[in-house]
Protein backbone atom coordinates (compact mmCIF):
# COMPACT_ATOMS: atom_id res chain seq x y z
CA UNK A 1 -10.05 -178.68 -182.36
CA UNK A 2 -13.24 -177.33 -180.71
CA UNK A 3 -15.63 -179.47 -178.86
CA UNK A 4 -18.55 -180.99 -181.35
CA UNK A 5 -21.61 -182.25 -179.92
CA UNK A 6 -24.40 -183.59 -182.47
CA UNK A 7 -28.02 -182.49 -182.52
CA UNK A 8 -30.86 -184.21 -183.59
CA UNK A 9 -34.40 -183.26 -184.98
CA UNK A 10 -35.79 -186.56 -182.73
CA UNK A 11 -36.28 -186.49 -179.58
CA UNK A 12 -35.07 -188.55 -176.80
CA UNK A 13 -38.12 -189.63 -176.00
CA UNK A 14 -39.24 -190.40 -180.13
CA UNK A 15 -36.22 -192.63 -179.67
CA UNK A 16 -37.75 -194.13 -176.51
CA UNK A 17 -41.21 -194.44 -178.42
CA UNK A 18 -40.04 -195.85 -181.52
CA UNK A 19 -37.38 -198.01 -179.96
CA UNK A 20 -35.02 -198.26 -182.96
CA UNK A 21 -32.22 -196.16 -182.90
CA UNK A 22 -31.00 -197.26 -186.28
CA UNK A 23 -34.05 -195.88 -188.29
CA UNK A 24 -33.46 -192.60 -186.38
CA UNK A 25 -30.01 -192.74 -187.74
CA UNK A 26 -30.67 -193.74 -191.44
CA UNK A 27 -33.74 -191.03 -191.46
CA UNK A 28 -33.54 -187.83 -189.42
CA UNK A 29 -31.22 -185.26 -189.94
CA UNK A 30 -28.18 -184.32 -188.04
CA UNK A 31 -26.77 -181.22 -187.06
CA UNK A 32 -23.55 -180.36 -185.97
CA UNK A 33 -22.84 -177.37 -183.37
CA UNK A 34 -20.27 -176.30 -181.83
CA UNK A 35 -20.06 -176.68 -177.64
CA UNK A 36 -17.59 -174.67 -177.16
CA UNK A 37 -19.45 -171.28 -177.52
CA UNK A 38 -22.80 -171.36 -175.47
CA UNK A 39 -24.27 -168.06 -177.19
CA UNK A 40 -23.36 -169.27 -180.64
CA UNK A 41 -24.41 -172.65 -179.93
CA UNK A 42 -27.91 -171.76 -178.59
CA UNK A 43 -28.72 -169.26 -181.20
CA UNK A 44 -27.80 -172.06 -184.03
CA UNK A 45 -30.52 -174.92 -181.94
CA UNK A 46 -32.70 -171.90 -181.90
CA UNK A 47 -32.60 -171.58 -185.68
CA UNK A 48 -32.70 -174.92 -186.32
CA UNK A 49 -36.13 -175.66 -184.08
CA UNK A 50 -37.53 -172.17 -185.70
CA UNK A 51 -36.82 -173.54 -189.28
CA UNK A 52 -38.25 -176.92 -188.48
CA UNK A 53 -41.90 -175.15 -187.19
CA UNK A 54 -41.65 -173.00 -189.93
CA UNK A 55 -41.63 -176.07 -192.58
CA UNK A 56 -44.37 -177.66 -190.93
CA UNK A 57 -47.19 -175.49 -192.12
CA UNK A 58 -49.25 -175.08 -189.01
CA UNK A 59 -52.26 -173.81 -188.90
CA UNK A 60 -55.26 -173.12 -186.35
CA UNK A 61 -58.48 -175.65 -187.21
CA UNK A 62 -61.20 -174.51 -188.94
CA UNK A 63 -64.34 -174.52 -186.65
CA UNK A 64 -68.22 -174.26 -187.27
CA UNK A 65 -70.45 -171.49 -186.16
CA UNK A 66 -71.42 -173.99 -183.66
CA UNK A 67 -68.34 -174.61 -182.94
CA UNK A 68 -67.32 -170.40 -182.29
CA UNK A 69 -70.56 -170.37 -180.18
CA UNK A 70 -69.58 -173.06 -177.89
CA UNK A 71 -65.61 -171.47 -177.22
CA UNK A 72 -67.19 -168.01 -176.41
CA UNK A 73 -69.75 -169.74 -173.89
CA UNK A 74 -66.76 -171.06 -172.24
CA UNK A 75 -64.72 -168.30 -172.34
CA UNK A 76 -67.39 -166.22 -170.15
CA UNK A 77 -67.39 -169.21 -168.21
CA UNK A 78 -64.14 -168.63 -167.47
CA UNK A 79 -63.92 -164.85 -167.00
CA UNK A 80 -66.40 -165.10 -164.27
């Protein structure tokens, strides 16, 4: 049987933070991937974190004109 090591979408350090490990079990998904093949292993944590940014809907903030005026001021700033 190959080796099995379990994944989860938390982080250590959310575990750290939040301090109770049992709500991280009961909550947050679990993945299971095999450790026995590196390459295969790697791309399937890739895919997972991929799928997990893609279902979180990010997008860049909306700023004023004020807002756009004050970024390009520091942006020459910064090209000097």
């Amino acid at each position: 049987m190959p080796a099995l090591f379990l994944l989860n979408k938390a982080n250590i350090i959310i575990d750290a933070i939040l301090g109770n490990e049992r709500v991280l079990l009961e909550t947050l998904p679990w993945y299971v991937v095999p450790a026995d093949d590196k390459e295969n292993a790697r791309l399937i944590v890739s895919q997972i974190i991929l799928d997990t940014l893609d279902g979180l809907k990010m997008a860049y903030p909306k700023t004023t004109t004020k807002g756009q005026r004050a970024l390009q001021s520091i942006r020459k700033q910064l090209a000097k």
